[in-house]
Each structure stands twice: as structure tokens, then as C-alpha cells.
N, C-alpha and C. Protein backbone atom coordinates (compact mmCIF):
# COMPACT_ATOMS: atom_id res chain seq x y z
N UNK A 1 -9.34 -11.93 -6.38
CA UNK A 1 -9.93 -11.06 -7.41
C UNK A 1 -10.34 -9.69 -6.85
N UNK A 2 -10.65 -9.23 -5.80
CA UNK A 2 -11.22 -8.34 -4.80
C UNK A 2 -9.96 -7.62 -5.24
N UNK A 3 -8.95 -8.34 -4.74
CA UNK A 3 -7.43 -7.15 -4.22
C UNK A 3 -6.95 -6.78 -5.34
N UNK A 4 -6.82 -7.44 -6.56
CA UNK A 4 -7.04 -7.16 -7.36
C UNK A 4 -7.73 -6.04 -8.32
N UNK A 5 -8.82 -6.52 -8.28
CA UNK A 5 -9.55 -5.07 -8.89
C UNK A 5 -9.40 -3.91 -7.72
N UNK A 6 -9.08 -3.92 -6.59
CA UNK A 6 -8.92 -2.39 -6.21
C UNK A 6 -7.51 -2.05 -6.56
N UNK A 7 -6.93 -2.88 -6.63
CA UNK A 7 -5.55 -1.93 -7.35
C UNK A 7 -5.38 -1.57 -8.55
N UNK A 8 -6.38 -2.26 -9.27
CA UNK A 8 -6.09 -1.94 -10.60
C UNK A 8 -6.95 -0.19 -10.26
N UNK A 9 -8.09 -0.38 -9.83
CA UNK A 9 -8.92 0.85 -9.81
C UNK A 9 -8.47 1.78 -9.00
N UNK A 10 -7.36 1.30 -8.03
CA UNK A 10 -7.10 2.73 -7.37
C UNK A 10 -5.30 3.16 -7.12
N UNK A 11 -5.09 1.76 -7.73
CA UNK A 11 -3.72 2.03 -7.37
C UNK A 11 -2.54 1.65 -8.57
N UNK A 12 -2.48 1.02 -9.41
CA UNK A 12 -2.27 0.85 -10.76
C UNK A 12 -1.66 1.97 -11.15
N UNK A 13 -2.16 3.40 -11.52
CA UNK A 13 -1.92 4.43 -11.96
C UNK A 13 -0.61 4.94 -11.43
N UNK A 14 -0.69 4.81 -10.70
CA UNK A 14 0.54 5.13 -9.38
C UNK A 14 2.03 4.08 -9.41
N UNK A 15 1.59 3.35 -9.18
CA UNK A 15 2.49 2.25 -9.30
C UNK A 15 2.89 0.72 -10.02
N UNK A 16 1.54 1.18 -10.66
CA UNK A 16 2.29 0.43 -12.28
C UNK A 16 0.89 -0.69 -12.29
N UNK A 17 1.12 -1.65 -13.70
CA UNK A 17 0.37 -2.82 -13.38
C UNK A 17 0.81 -3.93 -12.99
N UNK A 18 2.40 -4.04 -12.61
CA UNK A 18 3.18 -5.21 -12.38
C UNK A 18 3.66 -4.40 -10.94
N UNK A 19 3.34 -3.56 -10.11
CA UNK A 19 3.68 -3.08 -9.03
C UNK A 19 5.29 -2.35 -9.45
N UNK A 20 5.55 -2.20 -10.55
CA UNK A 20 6.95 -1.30 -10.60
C UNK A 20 7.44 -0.38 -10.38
N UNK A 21 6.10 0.72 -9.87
CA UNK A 21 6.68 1.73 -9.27
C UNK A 21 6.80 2.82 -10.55
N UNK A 22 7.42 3.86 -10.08
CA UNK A 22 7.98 4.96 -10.91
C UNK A 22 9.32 5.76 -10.41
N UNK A 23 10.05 5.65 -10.85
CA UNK A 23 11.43 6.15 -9.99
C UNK A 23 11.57 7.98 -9.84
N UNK A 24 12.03 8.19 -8.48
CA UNK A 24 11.74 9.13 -8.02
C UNK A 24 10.41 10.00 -7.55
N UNK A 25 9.30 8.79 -8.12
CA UNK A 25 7.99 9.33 -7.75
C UNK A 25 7.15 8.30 -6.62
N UNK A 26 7.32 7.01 -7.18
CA UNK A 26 6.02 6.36 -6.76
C UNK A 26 6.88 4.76 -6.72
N UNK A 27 6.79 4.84 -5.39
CA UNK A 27 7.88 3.17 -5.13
C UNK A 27 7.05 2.19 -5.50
N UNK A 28 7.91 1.43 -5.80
CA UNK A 28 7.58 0.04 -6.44
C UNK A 28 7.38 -0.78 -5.00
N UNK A 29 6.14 -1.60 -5.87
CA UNK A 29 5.55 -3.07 -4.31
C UNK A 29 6.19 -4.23 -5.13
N UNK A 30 6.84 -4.54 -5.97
CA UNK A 30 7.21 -5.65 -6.50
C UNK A 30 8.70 -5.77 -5.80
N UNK A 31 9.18 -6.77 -4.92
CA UNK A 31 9.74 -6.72 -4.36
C UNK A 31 10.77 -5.82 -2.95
N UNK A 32 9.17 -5.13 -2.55
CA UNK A 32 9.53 -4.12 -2.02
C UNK A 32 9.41 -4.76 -0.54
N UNK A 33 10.44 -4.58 0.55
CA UNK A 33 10.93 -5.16 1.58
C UNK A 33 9.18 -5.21 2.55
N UNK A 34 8.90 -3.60 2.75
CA UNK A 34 8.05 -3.04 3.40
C UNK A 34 7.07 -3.70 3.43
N UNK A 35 6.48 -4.64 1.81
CA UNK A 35 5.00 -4.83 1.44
C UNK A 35 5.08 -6.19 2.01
N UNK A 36 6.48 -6.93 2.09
CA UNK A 36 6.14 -8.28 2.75
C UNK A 36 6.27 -8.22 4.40
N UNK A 37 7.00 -7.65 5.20
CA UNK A 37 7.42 -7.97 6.11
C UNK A 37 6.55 -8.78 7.41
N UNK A 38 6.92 -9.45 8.09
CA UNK A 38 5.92 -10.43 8.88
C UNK A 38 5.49 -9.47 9.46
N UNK A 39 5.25 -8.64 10.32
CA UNK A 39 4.70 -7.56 11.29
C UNK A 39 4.14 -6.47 9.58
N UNK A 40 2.90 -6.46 9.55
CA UNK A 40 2.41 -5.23 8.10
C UNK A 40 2.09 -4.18 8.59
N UNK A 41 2.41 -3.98 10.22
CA UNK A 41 1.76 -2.25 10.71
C UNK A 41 2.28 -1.18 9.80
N UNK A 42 3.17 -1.08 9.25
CA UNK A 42 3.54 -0.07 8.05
C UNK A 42 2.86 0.45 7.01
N UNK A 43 2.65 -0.95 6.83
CA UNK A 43 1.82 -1.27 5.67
C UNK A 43 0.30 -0.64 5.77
N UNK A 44 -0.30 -1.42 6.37
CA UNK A 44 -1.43 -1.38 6.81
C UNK A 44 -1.87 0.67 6.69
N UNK A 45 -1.25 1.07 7.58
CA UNK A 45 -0.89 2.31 8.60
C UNK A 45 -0.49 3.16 6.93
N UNK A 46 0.26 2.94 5.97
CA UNK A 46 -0.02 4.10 4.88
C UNK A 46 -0.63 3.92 3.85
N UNK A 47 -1.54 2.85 4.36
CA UNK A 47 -2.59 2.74 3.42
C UNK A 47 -3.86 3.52 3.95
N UNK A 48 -3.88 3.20 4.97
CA UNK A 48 -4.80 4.10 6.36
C UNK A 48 -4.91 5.50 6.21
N UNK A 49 -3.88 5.92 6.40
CA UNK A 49 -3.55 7.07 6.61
C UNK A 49 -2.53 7.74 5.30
N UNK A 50 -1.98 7.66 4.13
CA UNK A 50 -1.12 8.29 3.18
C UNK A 50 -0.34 8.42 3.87
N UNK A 51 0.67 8.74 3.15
CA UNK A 51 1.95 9.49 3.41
C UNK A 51 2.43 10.33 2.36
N UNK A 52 3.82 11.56 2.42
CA UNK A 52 3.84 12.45 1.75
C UNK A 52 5.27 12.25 2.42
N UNK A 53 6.56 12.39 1.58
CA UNK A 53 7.91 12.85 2.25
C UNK A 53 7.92 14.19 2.29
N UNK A 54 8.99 15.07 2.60
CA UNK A 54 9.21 16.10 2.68
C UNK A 54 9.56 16.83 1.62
N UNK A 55 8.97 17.98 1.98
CA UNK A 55 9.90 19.04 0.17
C UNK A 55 11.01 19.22 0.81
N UNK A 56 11.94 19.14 -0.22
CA UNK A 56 13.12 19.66 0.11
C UNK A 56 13.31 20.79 -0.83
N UNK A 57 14.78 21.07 -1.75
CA UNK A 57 15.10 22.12 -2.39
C UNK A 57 14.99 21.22 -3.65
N UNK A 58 15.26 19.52 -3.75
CA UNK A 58 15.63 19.42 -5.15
C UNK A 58 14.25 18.72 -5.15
N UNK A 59 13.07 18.55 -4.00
CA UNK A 59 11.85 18.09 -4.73
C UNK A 59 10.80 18.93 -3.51
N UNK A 60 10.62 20.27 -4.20
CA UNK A 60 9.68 21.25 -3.62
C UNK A 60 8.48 20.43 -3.33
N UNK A 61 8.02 19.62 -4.28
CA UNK A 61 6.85 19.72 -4.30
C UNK A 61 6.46 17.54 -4.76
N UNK A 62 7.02 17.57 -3.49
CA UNK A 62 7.23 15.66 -3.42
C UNK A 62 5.58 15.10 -3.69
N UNK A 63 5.53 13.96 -4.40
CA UNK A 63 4.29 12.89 -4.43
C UNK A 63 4.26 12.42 -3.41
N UNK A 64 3.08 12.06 -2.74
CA UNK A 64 2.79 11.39 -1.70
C UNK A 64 1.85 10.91 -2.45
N UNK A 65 1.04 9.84 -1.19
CA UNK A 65 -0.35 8.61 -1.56
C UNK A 65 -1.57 8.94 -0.47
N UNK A 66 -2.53 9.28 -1.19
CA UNK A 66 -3.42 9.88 -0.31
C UNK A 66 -4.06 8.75 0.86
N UNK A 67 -4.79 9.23 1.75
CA UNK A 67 -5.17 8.07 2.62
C UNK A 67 -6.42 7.21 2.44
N UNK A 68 -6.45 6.15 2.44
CA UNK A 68 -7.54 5.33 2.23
C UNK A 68 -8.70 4.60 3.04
N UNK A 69 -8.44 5.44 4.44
CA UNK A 69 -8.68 4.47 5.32
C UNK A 69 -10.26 5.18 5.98
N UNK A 70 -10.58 6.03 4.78
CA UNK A 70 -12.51 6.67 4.96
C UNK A 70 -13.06 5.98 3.85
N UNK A 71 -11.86 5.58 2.55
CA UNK A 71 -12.25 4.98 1.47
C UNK A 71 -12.89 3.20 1.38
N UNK A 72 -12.00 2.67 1.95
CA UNK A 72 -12.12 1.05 2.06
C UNK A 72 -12.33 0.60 3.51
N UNK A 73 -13.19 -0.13 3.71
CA UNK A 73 -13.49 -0.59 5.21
C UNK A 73 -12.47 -1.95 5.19
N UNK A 74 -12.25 -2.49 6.23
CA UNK A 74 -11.42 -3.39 6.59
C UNK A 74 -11.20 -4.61 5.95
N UNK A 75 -11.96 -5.14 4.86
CA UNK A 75 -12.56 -6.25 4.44
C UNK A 75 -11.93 -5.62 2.70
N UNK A 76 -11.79 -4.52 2.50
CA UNK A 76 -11.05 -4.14 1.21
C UNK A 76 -9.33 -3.62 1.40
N UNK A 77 -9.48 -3.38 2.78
CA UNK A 77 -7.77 -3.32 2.96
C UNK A 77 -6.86 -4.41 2.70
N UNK A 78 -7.88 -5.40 3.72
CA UNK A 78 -7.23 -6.66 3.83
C UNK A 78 -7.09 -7.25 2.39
N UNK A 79 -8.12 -7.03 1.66
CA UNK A 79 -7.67 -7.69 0.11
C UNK A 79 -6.80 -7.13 -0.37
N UNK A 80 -6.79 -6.05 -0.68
CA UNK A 80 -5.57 -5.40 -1.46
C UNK A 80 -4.41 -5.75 -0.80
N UNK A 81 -4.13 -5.46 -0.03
CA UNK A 81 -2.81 -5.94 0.87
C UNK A 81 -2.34 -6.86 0.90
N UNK A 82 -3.22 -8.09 0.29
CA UNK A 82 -3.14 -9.75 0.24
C UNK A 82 -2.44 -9.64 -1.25
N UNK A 83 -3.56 -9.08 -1.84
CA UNK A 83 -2.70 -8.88 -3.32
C UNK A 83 -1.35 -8.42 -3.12
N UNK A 84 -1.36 -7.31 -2.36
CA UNK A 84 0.42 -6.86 -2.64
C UNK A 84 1.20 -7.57 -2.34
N UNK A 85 1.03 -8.38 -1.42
CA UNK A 85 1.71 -9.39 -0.45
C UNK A 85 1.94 -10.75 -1.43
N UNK A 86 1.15 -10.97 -2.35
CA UNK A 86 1.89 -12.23 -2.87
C UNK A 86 1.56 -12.55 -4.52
N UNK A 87 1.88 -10.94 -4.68
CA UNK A 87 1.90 -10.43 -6.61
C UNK A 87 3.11 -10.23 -6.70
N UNK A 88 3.45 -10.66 -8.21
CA UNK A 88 4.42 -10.05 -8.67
C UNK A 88 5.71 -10.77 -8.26
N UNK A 89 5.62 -11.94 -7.37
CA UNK A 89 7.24 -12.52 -6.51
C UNK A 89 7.26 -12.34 -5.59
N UNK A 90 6.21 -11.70 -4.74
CA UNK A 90 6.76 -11.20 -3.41
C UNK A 90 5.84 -12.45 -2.82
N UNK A 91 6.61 -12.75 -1.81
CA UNK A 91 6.44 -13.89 -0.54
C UNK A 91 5.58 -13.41 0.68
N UNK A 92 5.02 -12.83 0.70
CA UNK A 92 4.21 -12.21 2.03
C UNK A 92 3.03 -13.43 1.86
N UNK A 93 2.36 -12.73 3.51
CA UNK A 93 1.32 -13.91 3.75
C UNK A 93 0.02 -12.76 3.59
N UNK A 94 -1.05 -13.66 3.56
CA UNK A 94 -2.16 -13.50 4.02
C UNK A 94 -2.29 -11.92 4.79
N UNK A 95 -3.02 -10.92 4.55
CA UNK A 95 -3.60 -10.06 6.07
C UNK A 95 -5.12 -10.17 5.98
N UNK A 96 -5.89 -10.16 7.13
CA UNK A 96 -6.85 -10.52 7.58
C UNK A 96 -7.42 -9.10 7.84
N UNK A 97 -9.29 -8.88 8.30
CA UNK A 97 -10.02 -7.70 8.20
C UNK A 97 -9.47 -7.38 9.52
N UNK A 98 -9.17 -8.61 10.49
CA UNK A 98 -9.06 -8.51 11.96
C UNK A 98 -8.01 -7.65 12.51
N UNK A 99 -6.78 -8.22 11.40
CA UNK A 99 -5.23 -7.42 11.61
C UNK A 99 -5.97 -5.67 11.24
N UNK A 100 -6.13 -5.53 10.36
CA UNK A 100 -6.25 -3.96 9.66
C UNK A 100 -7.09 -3.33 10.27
N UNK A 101 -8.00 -3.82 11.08
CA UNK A 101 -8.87 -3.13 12.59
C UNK A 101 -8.19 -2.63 13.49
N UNK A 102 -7.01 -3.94 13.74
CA UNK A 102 -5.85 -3.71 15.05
C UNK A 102 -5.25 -2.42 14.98
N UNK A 103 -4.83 -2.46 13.48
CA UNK A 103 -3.96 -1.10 13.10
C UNK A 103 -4.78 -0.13 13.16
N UNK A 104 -5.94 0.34 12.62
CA UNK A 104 -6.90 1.25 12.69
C UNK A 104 -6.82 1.98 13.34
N UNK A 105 -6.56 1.43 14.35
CA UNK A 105 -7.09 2.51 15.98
C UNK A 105 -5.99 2.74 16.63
N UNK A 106 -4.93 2.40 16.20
CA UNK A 106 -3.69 2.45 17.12
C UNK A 106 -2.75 3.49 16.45
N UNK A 107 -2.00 4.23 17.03
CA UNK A 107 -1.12 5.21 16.27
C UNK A 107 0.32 5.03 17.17
């Protein structure tokens, strides 16, 4: 319920209420390779920190996901991430406050 209500409250808008994404803007977590994979440093790491692709010529002015990682302490990462991990069809496991510490500090 935790991981839950923070996505609805912070991340929903963005990427849907069934994790679908928005095409060409805002990738979908519903079957998205990235959100399950056994190793989540990816994961973890642009939730931490955002990400933004590049402008190019045919998208000057690209969406990115701001960073979250002054927003939620370790104990709200790990929920949300649990949610992404096994909403919607996707097969991922469990992440823990312990894992999303690991990542924290490491670049």
C-alpha cells in the first residue's frame, strides 16, 4: 500500500495508472525490461538521481524524470520500486531499504 500510494502521488501522472507510459514522452513500467531486472542498480539510480535524454533536432526540448532521491528516504524507494516490480504483470522481486542505500552512494 506504501508503493502504491507514492506512485499514485508522484508518479501516476507521468506514466499512467496501469504503468503505460506515454509514447514518445514517458516510458511505460508495465512490462518494461529495466523495472524487473535481477541486478535494479538502474533502477534504483533514476529514481535517485532523474534522468533527461538528449535534445536533439526532432525533440529540442526532451521530458525527463526529476530526481527523487532528497525526496524519499530509503524505506519509500524501496516501496515504490516493490510496487513497480510486481504491478501490472511484471515478475520482479522484492527491493529492500538496504539495496537502495547500496545504490545511494555509489556512482
Amino acid at each position: 500500500p506504501r508503493g502504491e500510494k507514492l506512485y499514485v502521488d508522484h508518479c501516476a501522472a507521468c506514466h499512467g495508472d496501469h504503468g503505460e507510459g506515454v509514447p514518445d514522452a514517458y516510458a511505460p513500467l508495465a512490462g518494461n525490461r529495466a523495472v524487473t531486472m535481477r541486478r535494479p542498480a538502474n533502477l534504483v539510480r533514476i529514481v535517485l538521481e532523474g534522468g533527461f535524454a538528449p535534445d536533439t533536432l526532432g525533440h529540442p526540448r526532451p521530458f525527463g524524470m526529476p530526481p527523487f532521491g532528497q525526496t524519499f528516504d530509503n524505506e519509500d524507494i524501496a516501496a515504490l520500486l516493490t510496487h513497480l516490480r510486481t504491478s501490472w504483470g511484471n515478475q520482479g522481486t522484492e527491493i529492500s531499504a538496504l539495496q537502495v542505500n547500496r545504490y545511494r552512494g555509489t556512482r
